[in-house]
PDB file of N, CA and C in Angstrom:
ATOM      1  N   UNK A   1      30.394 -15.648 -26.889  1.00  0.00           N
ATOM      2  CA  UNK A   1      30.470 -14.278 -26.420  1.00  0.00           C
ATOM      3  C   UNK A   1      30.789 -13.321 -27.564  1.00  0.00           C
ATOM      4  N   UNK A   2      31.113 -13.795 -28.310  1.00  0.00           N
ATOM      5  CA  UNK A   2      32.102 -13.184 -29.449  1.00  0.00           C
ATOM      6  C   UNK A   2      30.731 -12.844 -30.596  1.00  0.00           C
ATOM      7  N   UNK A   3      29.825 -13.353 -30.757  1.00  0.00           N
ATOM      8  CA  UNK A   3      28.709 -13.800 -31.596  1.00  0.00           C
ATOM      9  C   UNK A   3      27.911 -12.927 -31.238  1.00  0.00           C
ATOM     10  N   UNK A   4      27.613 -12.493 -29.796  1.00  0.00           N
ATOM     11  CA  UNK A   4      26.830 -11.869 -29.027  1.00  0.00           C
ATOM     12  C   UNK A   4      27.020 -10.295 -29.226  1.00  0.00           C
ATOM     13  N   UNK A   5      28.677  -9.808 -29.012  1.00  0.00           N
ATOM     14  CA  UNK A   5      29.180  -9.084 -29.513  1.00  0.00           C
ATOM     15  C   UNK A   5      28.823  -8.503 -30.918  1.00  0.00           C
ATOM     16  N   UNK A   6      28.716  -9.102 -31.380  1.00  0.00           N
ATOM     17  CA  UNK A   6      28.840  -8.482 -32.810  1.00  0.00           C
ATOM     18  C   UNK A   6      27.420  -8.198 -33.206  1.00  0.00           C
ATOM     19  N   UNK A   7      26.416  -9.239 -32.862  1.00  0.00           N
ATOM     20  CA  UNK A   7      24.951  -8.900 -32.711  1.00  0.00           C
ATOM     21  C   UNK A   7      24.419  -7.108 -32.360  1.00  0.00           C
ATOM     22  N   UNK A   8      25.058  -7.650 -30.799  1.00  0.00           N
ATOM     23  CA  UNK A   8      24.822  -6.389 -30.075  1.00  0.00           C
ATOM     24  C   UNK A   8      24.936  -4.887 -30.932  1.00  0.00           C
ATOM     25  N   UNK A   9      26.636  -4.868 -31.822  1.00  0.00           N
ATOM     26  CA  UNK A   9      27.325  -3.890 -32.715  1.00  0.00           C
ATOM     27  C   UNK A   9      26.521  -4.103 -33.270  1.00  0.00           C
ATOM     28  N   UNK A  10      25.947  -4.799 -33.805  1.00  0.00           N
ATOM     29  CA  UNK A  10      24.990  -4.911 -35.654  1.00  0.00           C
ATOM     30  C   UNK A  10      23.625  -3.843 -34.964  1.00  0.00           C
ATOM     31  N   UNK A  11      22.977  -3.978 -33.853  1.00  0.00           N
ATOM     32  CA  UNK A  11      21.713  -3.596 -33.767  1.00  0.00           C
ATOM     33  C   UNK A  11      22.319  -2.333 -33.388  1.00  0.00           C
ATOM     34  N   UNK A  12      23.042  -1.770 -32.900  1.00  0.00           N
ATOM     35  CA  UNK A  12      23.800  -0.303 -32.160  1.00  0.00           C
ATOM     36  C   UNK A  12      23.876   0.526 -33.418  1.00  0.00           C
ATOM     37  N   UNK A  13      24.492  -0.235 -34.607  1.00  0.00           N
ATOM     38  CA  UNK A  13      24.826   0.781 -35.613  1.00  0.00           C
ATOM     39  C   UNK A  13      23.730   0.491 -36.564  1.00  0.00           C
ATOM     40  N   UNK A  14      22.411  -0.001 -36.243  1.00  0.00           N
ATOM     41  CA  UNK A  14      21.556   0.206 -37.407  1.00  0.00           C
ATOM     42  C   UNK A  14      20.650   1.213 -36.274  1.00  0.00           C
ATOM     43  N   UNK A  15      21.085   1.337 -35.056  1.00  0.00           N
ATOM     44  CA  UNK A  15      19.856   2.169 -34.845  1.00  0.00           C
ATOM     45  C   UNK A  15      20.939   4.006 -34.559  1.00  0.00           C
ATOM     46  N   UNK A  16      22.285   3.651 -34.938  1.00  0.00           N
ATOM     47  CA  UNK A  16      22.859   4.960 -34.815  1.00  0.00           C
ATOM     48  C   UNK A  16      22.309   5.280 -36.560  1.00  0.00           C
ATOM     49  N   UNK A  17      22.371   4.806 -37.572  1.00  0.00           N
ATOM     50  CA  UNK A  17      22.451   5.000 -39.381  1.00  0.00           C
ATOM     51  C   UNK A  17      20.958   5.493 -39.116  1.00  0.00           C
ATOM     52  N   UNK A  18      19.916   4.773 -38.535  1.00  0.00           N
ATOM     53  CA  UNK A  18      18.289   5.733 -38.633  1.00  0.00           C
ATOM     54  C   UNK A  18      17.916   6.812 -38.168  1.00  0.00           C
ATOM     55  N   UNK A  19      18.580   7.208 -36.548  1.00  0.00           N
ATOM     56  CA  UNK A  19      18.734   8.293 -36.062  1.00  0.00           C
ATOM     57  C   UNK A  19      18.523   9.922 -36.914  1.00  0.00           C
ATOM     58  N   UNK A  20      19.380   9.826 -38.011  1.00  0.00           N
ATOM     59  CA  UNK A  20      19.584  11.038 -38.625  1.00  0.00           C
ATOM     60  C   UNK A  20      18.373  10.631 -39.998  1.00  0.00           C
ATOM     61  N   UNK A  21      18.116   9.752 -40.000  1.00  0.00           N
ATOM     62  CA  UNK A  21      16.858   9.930 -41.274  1.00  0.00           C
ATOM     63  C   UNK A  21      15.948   9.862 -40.447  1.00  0.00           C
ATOM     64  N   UNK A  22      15.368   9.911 -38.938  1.00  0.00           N
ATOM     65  CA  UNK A  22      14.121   9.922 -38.516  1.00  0.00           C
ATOM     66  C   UNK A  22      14.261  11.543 -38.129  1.00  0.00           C
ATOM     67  N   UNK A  23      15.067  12.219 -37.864  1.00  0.00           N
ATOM     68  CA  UNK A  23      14.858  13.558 -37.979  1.00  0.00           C
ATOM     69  C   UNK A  23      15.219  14.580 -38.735  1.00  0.00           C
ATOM     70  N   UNK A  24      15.210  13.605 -40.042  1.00  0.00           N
ATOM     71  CA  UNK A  24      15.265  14.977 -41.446  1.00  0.00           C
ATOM     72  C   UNK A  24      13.698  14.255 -41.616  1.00  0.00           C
ATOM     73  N   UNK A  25      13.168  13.000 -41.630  1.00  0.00           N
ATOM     74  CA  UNK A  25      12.302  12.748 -41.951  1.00  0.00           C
ATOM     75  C   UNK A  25      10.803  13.495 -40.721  1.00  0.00           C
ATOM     76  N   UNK A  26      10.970  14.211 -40.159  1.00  0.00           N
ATOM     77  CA  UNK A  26       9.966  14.971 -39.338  1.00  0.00           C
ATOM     78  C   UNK A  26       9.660  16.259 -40.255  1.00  0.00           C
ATOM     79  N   UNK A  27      10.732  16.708 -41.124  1.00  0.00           N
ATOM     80  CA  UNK A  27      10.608  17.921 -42.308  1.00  0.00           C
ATOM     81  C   UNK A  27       9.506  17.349 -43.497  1.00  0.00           C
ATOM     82  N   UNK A  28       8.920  16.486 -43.804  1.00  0.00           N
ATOM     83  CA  UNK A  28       8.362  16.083 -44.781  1.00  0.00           C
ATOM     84  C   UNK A  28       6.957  15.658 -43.994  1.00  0.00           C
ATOM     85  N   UNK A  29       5.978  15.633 -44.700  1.00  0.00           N
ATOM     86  CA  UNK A  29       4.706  15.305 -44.636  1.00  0.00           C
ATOM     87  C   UNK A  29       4.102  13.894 -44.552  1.00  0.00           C
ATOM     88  N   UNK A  30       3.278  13.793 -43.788  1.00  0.00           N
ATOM     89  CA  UNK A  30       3.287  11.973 -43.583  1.00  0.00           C
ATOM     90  C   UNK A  30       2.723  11.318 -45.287  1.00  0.00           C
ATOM     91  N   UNK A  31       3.614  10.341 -45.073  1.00  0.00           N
ATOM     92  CA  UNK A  31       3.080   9.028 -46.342  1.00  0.00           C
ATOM     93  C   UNK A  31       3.489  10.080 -47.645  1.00  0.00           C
ATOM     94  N   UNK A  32       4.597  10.591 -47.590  1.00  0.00           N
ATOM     95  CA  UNK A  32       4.845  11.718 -48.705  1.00  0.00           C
ATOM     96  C   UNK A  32       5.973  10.347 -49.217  1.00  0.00           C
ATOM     97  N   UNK A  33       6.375  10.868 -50.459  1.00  0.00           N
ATOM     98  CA  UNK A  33       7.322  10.086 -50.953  1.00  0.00           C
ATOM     99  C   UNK A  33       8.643  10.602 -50.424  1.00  0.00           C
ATOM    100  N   UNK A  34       9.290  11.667 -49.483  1.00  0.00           N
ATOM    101  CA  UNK A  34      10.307  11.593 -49.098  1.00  0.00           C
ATOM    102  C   UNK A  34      10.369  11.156 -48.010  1.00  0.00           C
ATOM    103  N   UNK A  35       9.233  10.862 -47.106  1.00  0.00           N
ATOM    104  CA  UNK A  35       8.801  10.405 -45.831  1.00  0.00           C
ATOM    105  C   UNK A  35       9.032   9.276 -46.027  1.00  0.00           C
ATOM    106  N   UNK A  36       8.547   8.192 -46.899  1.00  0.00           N
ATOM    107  CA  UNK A  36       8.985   7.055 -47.052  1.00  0.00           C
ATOM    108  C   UNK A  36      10.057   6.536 -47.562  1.00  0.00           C
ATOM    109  N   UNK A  37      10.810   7.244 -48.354  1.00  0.00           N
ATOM    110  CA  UNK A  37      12.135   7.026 -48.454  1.00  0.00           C
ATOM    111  C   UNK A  37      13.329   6.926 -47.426  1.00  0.00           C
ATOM    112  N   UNK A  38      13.218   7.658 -46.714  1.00  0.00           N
ATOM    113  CA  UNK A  38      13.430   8.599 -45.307  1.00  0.00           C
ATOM    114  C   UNK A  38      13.461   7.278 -44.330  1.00  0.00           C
ATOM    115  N   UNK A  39      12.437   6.542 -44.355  1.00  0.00           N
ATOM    116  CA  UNK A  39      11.883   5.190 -43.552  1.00  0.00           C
ATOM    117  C   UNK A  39      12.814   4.323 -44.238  1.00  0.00           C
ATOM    118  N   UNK A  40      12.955   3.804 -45.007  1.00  0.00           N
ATOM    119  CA  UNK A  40      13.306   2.699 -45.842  1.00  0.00           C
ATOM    120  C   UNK A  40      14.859   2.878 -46.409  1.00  0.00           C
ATOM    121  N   UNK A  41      15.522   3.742 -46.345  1.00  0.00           N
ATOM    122  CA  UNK A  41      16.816   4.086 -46.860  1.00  0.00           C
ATOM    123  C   UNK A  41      17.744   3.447 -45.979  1.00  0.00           C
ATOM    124  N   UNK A  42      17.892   3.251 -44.790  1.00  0.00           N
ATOM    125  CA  UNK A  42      18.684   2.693 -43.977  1.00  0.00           C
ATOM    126  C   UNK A  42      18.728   1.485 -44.127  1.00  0.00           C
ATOM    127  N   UNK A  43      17.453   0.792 -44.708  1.00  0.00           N
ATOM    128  CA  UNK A  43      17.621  -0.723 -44.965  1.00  0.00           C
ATOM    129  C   UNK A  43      18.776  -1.560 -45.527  1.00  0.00           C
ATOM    130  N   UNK A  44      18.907  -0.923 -46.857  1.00  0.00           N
ATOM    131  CA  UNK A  44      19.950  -1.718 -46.992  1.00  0.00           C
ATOM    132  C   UNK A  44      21.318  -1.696 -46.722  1.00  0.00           C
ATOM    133  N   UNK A  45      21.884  -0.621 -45.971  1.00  0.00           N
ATOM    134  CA  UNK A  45      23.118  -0.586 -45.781  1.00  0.00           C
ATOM    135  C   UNK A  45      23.019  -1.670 -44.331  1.00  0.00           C
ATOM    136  N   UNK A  46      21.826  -1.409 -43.176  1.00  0.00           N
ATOM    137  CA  UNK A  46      21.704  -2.594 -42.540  1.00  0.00           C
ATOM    138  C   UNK A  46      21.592  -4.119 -43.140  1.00  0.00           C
ATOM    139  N   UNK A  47      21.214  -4.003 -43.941  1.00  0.00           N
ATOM    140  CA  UNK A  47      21.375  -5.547 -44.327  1.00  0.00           C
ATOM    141  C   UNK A  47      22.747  -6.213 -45.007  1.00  0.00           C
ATOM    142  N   UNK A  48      23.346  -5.270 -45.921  1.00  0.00           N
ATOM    143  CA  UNK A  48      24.439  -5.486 -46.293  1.00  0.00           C
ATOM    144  C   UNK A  48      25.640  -5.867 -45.179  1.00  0.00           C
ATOM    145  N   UNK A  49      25.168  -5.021 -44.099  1.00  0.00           N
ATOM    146  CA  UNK A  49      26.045  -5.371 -43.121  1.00  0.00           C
ATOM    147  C   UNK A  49      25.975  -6.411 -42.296  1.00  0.00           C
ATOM    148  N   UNK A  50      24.859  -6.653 -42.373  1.00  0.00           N
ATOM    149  CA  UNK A  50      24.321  -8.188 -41.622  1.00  0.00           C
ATOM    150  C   UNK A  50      24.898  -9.209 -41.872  1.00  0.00           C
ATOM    151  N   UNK A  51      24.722  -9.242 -43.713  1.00  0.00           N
ATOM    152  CA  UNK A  51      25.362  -9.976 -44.534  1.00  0.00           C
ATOM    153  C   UNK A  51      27.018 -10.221 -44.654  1.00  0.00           C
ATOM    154  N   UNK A  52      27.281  -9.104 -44.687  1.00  0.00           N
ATOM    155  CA  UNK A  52      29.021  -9.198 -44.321  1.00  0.00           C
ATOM    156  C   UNK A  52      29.498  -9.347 -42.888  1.00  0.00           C
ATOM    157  N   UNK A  53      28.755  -9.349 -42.033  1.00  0.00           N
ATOM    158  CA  UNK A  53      29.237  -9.851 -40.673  1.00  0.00           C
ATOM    159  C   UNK A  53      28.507 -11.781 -40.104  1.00  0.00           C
ATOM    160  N   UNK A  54      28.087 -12.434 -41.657  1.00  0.00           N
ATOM    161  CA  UNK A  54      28.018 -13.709 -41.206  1.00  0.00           C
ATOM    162  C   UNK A  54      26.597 -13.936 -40.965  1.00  0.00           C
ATOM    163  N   UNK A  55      25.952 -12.723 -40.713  1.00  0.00           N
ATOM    164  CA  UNK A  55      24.560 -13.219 -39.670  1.00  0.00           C
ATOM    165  C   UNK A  55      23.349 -13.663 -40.122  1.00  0.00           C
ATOM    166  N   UNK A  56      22.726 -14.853 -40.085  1.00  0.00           N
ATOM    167  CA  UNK A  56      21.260 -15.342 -40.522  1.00  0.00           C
ATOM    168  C   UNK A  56      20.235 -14.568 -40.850  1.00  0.00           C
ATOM    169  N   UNK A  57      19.318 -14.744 -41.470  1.00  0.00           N
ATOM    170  CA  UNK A  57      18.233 -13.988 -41.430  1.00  0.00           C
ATOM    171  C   UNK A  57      17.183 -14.081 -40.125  1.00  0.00           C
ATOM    172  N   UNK A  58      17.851 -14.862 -39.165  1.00  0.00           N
ATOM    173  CA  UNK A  58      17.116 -14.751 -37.687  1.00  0.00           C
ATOM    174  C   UNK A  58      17.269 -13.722 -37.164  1.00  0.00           C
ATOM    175  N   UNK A  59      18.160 -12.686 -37.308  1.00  0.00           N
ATOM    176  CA  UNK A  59      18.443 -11.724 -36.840  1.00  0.00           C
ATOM    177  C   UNK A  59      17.779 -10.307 -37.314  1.00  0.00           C
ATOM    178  N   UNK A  60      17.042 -10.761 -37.936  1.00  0.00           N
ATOM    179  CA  UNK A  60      16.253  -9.544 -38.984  1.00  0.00           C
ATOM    180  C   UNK A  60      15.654  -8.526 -38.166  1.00  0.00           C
ATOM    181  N   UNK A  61      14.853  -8.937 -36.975  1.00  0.00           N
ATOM    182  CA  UNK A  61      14.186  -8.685 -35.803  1.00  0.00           C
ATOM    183  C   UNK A  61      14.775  -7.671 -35.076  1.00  0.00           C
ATOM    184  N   UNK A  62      15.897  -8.161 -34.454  1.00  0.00           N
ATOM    185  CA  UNK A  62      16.904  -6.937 -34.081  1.00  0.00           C
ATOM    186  C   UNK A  62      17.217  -6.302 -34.501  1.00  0.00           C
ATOM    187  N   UNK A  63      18.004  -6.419 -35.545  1.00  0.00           N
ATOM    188  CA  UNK A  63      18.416  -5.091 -36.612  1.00  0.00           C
ATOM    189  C   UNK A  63      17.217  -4.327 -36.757  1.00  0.00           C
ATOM    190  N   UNK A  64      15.732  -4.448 -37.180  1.00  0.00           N
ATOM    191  CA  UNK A  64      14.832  -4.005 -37.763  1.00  0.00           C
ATOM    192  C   UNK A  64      14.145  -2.915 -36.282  1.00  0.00           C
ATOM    193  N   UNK A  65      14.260  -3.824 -35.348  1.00  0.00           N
ATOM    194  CA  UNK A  65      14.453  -3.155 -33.891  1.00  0.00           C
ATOM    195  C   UNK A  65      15.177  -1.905 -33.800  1.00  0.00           C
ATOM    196  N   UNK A  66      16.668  -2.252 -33.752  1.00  0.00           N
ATOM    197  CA  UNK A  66      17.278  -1.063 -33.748  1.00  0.00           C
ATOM    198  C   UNK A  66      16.492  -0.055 -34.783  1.00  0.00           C
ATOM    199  N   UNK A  67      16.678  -0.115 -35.698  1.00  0.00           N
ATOM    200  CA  UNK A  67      16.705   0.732 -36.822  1.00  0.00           C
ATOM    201  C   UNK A  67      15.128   1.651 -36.661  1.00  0.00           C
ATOM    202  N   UNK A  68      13.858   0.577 -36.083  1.00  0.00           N
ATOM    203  CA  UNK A  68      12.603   1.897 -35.586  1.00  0.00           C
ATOM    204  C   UNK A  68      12.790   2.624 -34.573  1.00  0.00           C
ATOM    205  N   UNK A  69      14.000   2.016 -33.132  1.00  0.00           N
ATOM    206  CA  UNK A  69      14.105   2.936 -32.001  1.00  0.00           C
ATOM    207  C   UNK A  69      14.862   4.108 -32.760  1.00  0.00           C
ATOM    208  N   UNK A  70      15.845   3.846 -34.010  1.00  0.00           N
ATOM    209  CA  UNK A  70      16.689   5.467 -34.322  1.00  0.00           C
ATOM    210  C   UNK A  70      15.809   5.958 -34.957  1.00  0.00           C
ATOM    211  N   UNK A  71      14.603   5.576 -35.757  1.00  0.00           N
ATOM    212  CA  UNK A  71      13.901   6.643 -36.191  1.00  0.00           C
ATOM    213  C   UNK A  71      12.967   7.558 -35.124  1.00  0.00           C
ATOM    214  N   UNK A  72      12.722   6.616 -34.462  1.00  0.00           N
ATOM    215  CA  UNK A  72      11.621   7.428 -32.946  1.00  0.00           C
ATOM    216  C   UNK A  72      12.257   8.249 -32.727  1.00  0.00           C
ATOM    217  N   UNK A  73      13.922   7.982 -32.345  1.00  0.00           N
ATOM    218  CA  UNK A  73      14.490   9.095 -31.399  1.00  0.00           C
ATOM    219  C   UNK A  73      14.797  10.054 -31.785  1.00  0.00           C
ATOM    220  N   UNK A  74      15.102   9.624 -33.663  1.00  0.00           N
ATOM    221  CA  UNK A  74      15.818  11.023 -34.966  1.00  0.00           C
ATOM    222  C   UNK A  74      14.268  11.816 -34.808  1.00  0.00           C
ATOM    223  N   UNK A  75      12.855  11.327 -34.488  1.00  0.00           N
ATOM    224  CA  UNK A  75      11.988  11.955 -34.669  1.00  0.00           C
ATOM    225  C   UNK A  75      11.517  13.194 -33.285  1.00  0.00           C
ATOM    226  N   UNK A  76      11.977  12.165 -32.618  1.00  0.00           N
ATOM    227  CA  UNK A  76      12.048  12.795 -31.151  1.00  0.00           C
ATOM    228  C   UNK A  76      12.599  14.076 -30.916  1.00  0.00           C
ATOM    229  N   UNK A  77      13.874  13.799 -31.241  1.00  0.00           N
ATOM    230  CA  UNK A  77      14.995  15.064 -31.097  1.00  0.00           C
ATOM    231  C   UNK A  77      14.383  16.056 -31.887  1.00  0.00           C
ATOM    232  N   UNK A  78      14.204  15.819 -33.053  1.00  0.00           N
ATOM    233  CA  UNK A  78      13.672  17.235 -34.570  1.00  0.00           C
ATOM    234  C   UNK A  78      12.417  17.770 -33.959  1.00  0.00           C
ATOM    235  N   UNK A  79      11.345  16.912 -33.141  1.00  0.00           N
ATOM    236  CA  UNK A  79      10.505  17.846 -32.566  1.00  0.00           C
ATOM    237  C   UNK A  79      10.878  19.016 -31.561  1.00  0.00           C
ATOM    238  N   UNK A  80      11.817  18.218 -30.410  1.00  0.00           N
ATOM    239  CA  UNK A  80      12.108  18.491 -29.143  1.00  0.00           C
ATOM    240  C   UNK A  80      12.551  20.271 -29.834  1.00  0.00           C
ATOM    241  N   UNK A  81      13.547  20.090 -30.623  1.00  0.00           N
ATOM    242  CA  UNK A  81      14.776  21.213 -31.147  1.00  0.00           C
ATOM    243  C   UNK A  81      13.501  22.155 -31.885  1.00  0.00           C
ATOM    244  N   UNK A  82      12.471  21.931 -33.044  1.00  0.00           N
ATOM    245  CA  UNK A  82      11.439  22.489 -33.799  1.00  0.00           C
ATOM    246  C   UNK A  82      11.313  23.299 -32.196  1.00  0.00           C
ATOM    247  N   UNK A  83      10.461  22.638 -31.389  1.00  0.00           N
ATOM    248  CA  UNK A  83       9.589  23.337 -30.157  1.00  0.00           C
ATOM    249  C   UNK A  83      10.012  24.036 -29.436  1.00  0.00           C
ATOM    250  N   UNK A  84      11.511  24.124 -29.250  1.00  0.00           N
ATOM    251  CA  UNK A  84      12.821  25.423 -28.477  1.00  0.00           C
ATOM    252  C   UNK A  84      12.832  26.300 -29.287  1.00  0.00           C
ATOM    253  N   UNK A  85      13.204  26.474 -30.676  1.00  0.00           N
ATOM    254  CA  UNK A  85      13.320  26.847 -30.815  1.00  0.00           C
ATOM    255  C   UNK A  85      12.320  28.425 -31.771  1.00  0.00           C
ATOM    256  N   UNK A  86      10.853  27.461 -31.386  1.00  0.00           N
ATOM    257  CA  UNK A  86       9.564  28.326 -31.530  1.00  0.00           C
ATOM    258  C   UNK A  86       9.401  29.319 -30.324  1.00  0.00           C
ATOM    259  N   UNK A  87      10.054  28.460 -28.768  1.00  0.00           N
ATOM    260  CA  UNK A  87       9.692  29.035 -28.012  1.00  0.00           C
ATOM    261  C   UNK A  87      10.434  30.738 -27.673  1.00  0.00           C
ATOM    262  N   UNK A  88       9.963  31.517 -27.126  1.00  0.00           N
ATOM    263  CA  UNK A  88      10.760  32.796 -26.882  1.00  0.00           C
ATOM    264  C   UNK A  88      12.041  32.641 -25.742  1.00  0.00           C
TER     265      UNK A  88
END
């Protein structure tokens, strides 16, 4: 249970750390070099943490999981907020 736990935390906080680079990353232009940085920057602090909490590289999946749902949603939100605030 305890194992499960911490899994669960590992994928929660790699997809809270992408969140905020998928919606600075909606300001940049696709396949731009800050766009892809933007994508890829969260990696390693997720992995480092993987690493310091014990966990296999079976787990890559999840973490990597989390970490595209926070960019969807960091992308999500920066549109949602862009489109209010165009509107009158």
């Amino acid at each position: 249970m305890e194992g499960a736990i911490l899994i669960f935390g590992l994928v929660i906080l790699a997809f809270v750390i992408s969140i905020p680079c998928g919606y600075i990353r909606q300001s940049y232009s696709k396949y731009s070099f800050m766009w892809f940085l933007l994508i890829h920057l969260p990696i390693p602090f997720i992995v480092l943490l993987r690493i310091k909490a014990g966990l296999s590289w079976h787990f890559i999946p999840l973490t990597l999981g989390g970490s595209v749902a926070g960019q969807i949603i960091g992308g999500i939100v920066s549109r949602r907020r862009k489109r209010n605030a165009k509107a009158p």
